[in-house]
PDB file of N, CA and C in Angstrom:
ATOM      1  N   UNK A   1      27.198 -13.194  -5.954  1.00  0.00           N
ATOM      2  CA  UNK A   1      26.315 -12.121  -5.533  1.00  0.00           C
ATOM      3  C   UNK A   1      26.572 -10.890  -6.396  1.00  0.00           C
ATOM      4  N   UNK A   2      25.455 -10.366  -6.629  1.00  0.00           N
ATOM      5  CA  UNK A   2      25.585  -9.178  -7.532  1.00  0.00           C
ATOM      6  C   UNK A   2      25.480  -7.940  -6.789  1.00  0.00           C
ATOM      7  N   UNK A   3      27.028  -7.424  -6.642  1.00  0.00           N
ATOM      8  CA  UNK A   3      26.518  -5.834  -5.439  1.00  0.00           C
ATOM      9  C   UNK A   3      25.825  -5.137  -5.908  1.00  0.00           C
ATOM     10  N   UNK A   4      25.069  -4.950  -6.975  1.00  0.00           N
ATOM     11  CA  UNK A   4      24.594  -3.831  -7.304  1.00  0.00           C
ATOM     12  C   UNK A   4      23.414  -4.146  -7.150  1.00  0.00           C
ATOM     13  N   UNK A   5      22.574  -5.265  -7.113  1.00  0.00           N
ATOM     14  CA  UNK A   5      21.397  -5.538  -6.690  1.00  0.00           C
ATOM     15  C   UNK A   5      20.890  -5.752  -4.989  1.00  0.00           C
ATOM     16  N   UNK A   6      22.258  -5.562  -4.222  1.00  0.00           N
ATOM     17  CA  UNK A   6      22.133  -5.470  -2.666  1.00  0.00           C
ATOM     18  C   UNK A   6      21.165  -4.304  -2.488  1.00  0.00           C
ATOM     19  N   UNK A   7      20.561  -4.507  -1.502  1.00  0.00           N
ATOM     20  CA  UNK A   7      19.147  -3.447  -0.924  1.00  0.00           C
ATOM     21  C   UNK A   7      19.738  -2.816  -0.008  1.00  0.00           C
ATOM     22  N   UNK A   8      19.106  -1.109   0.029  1.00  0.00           N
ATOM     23  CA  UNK A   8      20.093  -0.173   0.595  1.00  0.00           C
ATOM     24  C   UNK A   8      19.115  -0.128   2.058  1.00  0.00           C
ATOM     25  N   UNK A   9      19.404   0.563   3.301  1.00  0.00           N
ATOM     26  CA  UNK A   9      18.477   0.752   4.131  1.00  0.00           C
ATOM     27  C   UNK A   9      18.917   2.453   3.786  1.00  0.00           C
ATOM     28  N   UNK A  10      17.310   2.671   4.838  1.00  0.00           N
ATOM     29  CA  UNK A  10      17.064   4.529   4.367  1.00  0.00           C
ATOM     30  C   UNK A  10      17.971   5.419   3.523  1.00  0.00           C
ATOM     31  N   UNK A  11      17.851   5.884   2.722  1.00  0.00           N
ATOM     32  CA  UNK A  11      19.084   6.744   1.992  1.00  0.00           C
ATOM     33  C   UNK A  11      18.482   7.764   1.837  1.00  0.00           C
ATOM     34  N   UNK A  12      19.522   8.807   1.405  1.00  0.00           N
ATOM     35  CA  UNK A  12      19.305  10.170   1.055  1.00  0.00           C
ATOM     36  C   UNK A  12      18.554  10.535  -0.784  1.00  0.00           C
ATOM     37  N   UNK A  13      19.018   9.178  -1.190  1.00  0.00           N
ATOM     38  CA  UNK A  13      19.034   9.197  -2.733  1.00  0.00           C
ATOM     39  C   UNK A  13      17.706   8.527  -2.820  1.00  0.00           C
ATOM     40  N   UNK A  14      16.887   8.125  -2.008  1.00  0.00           N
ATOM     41  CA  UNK A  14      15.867   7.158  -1.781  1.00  0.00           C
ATOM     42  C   UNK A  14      16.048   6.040  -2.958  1.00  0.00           C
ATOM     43  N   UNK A  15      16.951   5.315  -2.830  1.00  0.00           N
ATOM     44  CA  UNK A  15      17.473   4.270  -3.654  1.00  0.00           C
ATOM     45  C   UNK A  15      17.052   2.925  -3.179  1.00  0.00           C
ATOM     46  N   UNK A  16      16.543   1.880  -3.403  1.00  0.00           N
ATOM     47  CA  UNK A  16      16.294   0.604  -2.869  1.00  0.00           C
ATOM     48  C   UNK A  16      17.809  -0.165  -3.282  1.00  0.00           C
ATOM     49  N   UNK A  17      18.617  -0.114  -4.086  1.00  0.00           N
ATOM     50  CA  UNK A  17      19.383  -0.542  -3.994  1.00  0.00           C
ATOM     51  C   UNK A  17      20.752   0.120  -4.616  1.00  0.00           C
ATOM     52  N   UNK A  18      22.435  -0.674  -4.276  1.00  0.00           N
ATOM     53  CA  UNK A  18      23.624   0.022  -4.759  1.00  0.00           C
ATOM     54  C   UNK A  18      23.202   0.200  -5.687  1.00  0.00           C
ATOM     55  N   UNK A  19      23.074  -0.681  -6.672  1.00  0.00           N
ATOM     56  CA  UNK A  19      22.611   0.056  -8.175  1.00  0.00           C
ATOM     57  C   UNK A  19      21.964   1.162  -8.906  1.00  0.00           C
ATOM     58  N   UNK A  20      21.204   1.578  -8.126  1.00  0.00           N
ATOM     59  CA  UNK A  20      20.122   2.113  -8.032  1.00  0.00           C
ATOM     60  C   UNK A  20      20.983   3.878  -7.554  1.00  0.00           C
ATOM     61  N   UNK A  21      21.077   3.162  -6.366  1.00  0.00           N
ATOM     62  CA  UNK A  21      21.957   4.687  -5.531  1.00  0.00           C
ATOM     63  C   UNK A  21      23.117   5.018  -6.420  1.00  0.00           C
ATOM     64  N   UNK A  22      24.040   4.094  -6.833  1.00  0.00           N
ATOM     65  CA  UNK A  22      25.072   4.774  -7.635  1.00  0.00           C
ATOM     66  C   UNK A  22      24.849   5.439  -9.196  1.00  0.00           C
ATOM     67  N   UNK A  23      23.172   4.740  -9.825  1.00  0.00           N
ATOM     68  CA  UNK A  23      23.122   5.631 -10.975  1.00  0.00           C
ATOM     69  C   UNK A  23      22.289   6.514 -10.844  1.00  0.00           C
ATOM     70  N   UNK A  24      21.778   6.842  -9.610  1.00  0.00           N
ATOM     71  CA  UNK A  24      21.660   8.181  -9.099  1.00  0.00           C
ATOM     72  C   UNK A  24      22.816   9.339  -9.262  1.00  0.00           C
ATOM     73  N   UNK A  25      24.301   8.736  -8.494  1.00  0.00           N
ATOM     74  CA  UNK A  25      24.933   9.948  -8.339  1.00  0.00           C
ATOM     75  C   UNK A  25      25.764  10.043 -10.166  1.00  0.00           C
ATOM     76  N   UNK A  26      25.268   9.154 -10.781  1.00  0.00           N
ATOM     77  CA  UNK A  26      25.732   9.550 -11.901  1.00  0.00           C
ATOM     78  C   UNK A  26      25.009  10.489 -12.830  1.00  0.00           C
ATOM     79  N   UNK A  27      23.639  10.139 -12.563  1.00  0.00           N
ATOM     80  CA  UNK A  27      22.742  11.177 -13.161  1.00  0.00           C
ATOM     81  C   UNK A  27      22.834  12.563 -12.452  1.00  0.00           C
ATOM     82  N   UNK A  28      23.300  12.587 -11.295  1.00  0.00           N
ATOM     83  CA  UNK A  28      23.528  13.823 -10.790  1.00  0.00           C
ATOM     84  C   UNK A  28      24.666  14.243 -11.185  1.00  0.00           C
ATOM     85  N   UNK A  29      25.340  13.784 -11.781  1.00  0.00           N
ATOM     86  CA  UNK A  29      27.076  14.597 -12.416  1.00  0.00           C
ATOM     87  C   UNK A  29      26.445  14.887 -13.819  1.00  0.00           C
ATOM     88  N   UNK A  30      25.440  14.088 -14.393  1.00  0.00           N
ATOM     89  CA  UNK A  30      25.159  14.511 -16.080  1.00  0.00           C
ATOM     90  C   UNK A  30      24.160  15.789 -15.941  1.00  0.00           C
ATOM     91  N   UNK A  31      22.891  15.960 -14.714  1.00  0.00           N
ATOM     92  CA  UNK A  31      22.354  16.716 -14.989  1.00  0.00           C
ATOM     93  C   UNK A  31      22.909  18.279 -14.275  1.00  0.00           C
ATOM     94  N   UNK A  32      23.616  17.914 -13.196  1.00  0.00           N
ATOM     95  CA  UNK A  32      24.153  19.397 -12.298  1.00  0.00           C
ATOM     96  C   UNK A  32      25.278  19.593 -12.616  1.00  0.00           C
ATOM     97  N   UNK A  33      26.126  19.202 -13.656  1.00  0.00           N
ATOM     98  CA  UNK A  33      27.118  19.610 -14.494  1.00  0.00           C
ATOM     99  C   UNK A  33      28.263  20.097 -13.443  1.00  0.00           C
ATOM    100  N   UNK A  34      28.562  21.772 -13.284  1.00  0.00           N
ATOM    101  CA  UNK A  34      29.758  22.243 -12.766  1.00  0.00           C
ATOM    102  C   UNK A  34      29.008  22.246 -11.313  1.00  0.00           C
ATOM    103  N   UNK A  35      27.293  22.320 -11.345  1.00  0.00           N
ATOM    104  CA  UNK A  35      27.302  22.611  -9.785  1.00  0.00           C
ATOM    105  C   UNK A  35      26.850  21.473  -8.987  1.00  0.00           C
ATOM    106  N   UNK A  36      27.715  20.056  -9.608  1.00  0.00           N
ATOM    107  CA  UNK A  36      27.379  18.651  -8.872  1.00  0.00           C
ATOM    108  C   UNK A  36      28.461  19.084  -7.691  1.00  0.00           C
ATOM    109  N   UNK A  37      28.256  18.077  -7.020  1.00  0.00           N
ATOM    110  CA  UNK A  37      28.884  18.476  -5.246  1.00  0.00           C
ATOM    111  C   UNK A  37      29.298  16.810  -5.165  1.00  0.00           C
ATOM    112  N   UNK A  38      30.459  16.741  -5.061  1.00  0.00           N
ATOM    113  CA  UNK A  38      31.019  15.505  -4.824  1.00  0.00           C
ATOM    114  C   UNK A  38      31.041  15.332  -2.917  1.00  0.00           C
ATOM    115  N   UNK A  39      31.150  16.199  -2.420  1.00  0.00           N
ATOM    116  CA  UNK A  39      31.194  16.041  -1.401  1.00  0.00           C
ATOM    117  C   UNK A  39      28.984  15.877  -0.817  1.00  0.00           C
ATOM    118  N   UNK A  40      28.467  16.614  -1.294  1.00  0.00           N
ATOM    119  CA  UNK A  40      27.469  16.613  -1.108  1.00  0.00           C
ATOM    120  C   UNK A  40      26.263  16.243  -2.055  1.00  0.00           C
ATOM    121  N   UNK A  41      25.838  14.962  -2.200  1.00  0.00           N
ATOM    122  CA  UNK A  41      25.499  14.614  -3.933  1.00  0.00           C
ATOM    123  C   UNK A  41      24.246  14.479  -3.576  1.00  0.00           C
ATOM    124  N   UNK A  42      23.840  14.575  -2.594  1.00  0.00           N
ATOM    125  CA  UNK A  42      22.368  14.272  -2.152  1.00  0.00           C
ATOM    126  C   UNK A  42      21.841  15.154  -0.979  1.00  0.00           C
ATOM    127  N   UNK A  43      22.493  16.256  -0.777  1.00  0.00           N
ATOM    128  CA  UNK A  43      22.600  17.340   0.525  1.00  0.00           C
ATOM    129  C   UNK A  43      23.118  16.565   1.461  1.00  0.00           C
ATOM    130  N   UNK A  44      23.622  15.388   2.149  1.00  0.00           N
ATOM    131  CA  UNK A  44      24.565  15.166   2.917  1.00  0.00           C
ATOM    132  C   UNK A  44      25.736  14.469   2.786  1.00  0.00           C
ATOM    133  N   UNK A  45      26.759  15.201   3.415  1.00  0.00           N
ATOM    134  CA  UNK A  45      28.037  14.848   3.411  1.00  0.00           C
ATOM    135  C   UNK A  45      28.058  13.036   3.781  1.00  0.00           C
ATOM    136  N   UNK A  46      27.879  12.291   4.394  1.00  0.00           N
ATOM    137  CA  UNK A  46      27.306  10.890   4.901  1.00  0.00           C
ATOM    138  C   UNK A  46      27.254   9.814   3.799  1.00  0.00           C
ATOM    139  N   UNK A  47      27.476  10.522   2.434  1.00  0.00           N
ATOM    140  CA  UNK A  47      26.885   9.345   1.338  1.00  0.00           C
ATOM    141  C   UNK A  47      27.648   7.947   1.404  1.00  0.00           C
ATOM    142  N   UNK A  48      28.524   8.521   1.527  1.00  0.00           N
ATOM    143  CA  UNK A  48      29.556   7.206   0.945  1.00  0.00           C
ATOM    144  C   UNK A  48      29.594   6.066   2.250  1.00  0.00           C
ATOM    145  N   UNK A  49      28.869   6.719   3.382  1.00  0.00           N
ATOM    146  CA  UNK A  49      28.762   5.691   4.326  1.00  0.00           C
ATOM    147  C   UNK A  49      27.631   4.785   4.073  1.00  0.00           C
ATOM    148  N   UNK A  50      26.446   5.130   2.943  1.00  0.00           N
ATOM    149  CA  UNK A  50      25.566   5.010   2.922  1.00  0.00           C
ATOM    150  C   UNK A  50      25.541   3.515   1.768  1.00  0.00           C
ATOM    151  N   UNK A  51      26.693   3.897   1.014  1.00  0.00           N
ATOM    152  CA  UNK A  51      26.897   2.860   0.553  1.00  0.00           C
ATOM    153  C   UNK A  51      28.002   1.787   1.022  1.00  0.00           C
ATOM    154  N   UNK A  52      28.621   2.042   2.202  1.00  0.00           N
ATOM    155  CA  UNK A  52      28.994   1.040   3.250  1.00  0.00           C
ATOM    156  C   UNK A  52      28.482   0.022   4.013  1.00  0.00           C
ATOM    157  N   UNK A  53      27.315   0.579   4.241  1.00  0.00           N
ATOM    158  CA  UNK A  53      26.508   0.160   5.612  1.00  0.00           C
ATOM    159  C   UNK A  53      26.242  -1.445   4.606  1.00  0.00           C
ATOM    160  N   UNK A  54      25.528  -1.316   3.425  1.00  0.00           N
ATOM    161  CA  UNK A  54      24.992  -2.675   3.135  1.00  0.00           C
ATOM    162  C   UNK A  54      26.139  -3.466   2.855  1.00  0.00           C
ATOM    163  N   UNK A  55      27.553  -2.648   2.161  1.00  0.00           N
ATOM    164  CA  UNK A  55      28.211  -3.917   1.865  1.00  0.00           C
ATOM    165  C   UNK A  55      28.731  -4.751   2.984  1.00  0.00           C
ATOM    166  N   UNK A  56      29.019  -3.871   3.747  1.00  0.00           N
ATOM    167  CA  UNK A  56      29.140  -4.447   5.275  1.00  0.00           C
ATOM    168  C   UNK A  56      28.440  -5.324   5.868  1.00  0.00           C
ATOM    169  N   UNK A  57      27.506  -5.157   5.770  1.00  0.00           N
ATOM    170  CA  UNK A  57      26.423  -5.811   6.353  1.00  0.00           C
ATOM    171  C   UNK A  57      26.019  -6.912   5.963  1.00  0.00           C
ATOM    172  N   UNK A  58      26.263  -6.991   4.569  1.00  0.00           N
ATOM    173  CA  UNK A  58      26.122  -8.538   3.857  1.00  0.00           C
ATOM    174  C   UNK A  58      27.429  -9.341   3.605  1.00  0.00           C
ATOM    175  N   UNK A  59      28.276  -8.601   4.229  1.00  0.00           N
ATOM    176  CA  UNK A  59      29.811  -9.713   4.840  1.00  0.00           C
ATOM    177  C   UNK A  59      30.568  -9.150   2.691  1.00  0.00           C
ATOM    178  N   UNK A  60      30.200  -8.058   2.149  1.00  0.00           N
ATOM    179  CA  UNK A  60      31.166  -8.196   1.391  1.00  0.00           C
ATOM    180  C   UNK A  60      32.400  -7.520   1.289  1.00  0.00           C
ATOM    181  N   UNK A  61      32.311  -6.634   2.652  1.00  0.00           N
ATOM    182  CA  UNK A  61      33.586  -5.892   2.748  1.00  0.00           C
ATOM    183  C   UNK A  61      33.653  -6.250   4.334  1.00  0.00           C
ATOM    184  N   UNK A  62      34.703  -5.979   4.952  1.00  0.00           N
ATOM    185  CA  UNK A  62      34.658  -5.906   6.214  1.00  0.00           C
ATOM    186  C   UNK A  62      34.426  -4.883   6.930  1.00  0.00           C
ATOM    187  N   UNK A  63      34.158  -5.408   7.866  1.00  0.00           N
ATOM    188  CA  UNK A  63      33.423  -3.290   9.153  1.00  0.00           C
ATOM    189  C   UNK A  63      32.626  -4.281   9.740  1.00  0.00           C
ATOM    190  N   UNK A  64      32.113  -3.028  10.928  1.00  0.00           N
ATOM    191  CA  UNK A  64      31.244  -3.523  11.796  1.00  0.00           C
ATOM    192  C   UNK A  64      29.856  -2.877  11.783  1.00  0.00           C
ATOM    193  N   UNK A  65      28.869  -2.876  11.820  1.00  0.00           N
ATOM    194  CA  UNK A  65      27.520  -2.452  12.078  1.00  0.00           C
ATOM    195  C   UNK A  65      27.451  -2.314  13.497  1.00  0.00           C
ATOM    196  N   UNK A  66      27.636  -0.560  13.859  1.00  0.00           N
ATOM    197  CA  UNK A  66      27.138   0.131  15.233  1.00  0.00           C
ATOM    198  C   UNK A  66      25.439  -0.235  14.913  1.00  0.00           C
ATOM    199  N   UNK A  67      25.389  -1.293  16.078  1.00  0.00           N
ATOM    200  CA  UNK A  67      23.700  -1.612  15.917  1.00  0.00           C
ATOM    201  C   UNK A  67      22.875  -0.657  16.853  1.00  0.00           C
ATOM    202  N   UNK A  68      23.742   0.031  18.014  1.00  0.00           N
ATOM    203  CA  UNK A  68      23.258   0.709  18.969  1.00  0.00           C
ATOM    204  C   UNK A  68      22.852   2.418  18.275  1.00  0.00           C
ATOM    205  N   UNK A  69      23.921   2.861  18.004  1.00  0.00           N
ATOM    206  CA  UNK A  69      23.932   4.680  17.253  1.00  0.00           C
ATOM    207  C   UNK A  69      24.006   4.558  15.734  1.00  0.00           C
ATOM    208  N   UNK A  70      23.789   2.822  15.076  1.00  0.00           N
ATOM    209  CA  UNK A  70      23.589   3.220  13.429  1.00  0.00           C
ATOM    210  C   UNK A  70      24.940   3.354  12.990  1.00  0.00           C
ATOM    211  N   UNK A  71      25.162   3.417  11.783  1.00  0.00           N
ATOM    212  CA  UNK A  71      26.123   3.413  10.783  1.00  0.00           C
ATOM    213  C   UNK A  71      27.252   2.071  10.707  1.00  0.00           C
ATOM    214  N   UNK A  72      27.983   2.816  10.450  1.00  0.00           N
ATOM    215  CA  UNK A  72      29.447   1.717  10.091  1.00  0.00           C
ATOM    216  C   UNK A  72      31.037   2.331  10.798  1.00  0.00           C
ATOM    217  N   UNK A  73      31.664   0.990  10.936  1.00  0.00           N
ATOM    218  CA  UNK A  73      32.904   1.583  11.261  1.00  0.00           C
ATOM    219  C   UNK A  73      34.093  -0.021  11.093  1.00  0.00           C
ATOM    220  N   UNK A  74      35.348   0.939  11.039  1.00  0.00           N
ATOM    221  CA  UNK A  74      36.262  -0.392  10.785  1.00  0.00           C
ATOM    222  C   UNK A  74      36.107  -0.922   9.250  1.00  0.00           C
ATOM    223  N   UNK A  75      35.853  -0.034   8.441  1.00  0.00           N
ATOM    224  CA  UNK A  75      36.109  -0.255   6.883  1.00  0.00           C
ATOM    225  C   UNK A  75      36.990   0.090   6.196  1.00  0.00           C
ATOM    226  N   UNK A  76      37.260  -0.577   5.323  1.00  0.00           N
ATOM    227  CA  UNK A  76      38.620   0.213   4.162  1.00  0.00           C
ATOM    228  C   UNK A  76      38.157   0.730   3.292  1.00  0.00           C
ATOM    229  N   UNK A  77      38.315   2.125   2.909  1.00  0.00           N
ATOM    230  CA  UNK A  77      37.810   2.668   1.946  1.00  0.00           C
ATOM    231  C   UNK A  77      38.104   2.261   0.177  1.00  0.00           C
ATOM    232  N   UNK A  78      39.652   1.888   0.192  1.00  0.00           N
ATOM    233  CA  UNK A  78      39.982   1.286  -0.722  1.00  0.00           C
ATOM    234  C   UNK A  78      39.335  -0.009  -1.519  1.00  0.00           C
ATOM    235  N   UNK A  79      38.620  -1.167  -0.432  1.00  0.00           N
ATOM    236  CA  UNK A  79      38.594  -2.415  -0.502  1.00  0.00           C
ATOM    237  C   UNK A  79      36.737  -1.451  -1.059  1.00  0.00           C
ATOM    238  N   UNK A  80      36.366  -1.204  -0.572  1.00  0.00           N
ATOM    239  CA  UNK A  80      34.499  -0.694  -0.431  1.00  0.00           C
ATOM    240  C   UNK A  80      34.921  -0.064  -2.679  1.00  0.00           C
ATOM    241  N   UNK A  81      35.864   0.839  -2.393  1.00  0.00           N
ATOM    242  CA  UNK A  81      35.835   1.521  -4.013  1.00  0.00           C
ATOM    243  C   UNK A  81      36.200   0.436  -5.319  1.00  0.00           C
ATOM    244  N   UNK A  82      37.159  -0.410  -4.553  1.00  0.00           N
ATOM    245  CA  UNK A  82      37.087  -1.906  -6.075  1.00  0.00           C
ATOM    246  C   UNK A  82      36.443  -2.803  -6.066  1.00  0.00           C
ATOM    247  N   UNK A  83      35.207  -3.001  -5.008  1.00  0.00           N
ATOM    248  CA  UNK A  83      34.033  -3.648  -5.123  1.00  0.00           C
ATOM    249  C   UNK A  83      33.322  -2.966  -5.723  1.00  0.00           C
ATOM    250  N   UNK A  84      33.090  -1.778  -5.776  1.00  0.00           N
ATOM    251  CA  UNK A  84      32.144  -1.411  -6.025  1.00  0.00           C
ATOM    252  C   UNK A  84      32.479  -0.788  -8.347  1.00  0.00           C
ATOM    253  N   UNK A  85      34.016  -0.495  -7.885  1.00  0.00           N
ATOM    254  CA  UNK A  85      34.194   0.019  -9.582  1.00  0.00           C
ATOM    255  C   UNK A  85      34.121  -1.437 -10.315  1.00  0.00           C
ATOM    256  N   UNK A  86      34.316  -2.359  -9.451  1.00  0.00           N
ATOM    257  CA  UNK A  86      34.714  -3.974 -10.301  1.00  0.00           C
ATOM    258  C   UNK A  86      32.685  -4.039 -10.690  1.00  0.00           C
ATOM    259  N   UNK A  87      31.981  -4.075  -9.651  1.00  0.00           N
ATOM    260  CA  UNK A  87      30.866  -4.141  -9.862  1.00  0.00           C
ATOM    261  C   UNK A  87      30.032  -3.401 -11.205  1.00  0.00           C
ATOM    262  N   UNK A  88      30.237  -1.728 -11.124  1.00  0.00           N
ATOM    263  CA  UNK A  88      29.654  -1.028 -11.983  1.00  0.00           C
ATOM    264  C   UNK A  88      30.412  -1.385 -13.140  1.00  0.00           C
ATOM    265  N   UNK A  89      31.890  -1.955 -13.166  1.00  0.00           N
ATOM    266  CA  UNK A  89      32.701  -1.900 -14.885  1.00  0.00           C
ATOM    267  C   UNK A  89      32.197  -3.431 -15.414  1.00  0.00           C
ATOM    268  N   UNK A  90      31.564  -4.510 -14.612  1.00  0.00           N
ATOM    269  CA  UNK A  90      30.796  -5.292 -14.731  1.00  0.00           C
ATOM    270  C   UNK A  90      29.641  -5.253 -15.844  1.00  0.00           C
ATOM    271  N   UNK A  91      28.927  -4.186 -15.058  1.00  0.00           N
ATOM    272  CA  UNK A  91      27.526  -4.041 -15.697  1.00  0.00           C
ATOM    273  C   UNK A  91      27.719  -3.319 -16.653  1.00  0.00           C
ATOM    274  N   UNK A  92      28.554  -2.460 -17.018  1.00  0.00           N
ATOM    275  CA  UNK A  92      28.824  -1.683 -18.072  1.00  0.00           C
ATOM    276  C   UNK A  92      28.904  -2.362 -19.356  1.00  0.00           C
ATOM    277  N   UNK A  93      29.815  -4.029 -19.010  1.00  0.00           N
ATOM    278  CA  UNK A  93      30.540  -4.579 -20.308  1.00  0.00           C
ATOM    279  C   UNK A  93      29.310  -5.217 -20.789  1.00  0.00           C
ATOM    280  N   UNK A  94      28.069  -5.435 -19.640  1.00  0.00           N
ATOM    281  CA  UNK A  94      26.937  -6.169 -20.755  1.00  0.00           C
ATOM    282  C   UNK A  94      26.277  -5.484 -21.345  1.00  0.00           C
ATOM    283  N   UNK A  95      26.660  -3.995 -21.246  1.00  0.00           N
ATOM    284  CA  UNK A  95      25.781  -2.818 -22.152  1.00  0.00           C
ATOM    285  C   UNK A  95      25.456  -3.248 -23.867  1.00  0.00           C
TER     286      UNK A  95
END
């Protein structure tokens, strides 16, 4: 499975997919330079859950999907960031 082609639900980045959403927040560090907002890359603080929810959801990290109030919970943040750097340093090497 290719994470970066996983489909996002609603986002802030209006991204259809990880791929998609993460070279969003990269174009937002090339074009907003000193006044990119790591904490806020899309006006809400929430992002990084945003790219939780699907990996979760498609069994590639572990967590649970609150199906009742939405989001995610019971994830490792660690395990979610080397899926996801293994993924993007992936696509990089077929540049």
């Amino acid at each position: 499975m290719n994470v970066l082609q996983i489909k996002m639900q609603k986002n802030d980045a209006n991204a259809k997919t990880i791929g998609e959403y993460v070279a969003k927040l990269a174009i937002n560090v090339i074009v907003e330079t000193e006044g990119f907002s790591g904490k806020r890359p899309f006006g809400n603080s929430g992002w990084y859950l945003e790219l939780a929810e699907p990996l979760v959801r498609e069994g590639v990290v572990k967590g649970e999907i609150d199906e009742e109030w939405g989001g995610v919970d019971g994830y490792d943040y660690k395990e979610i960031d080397a899926v996801l750097t293994k993924a993007v340093m992936e696509a990089l090497t077929e540049c």
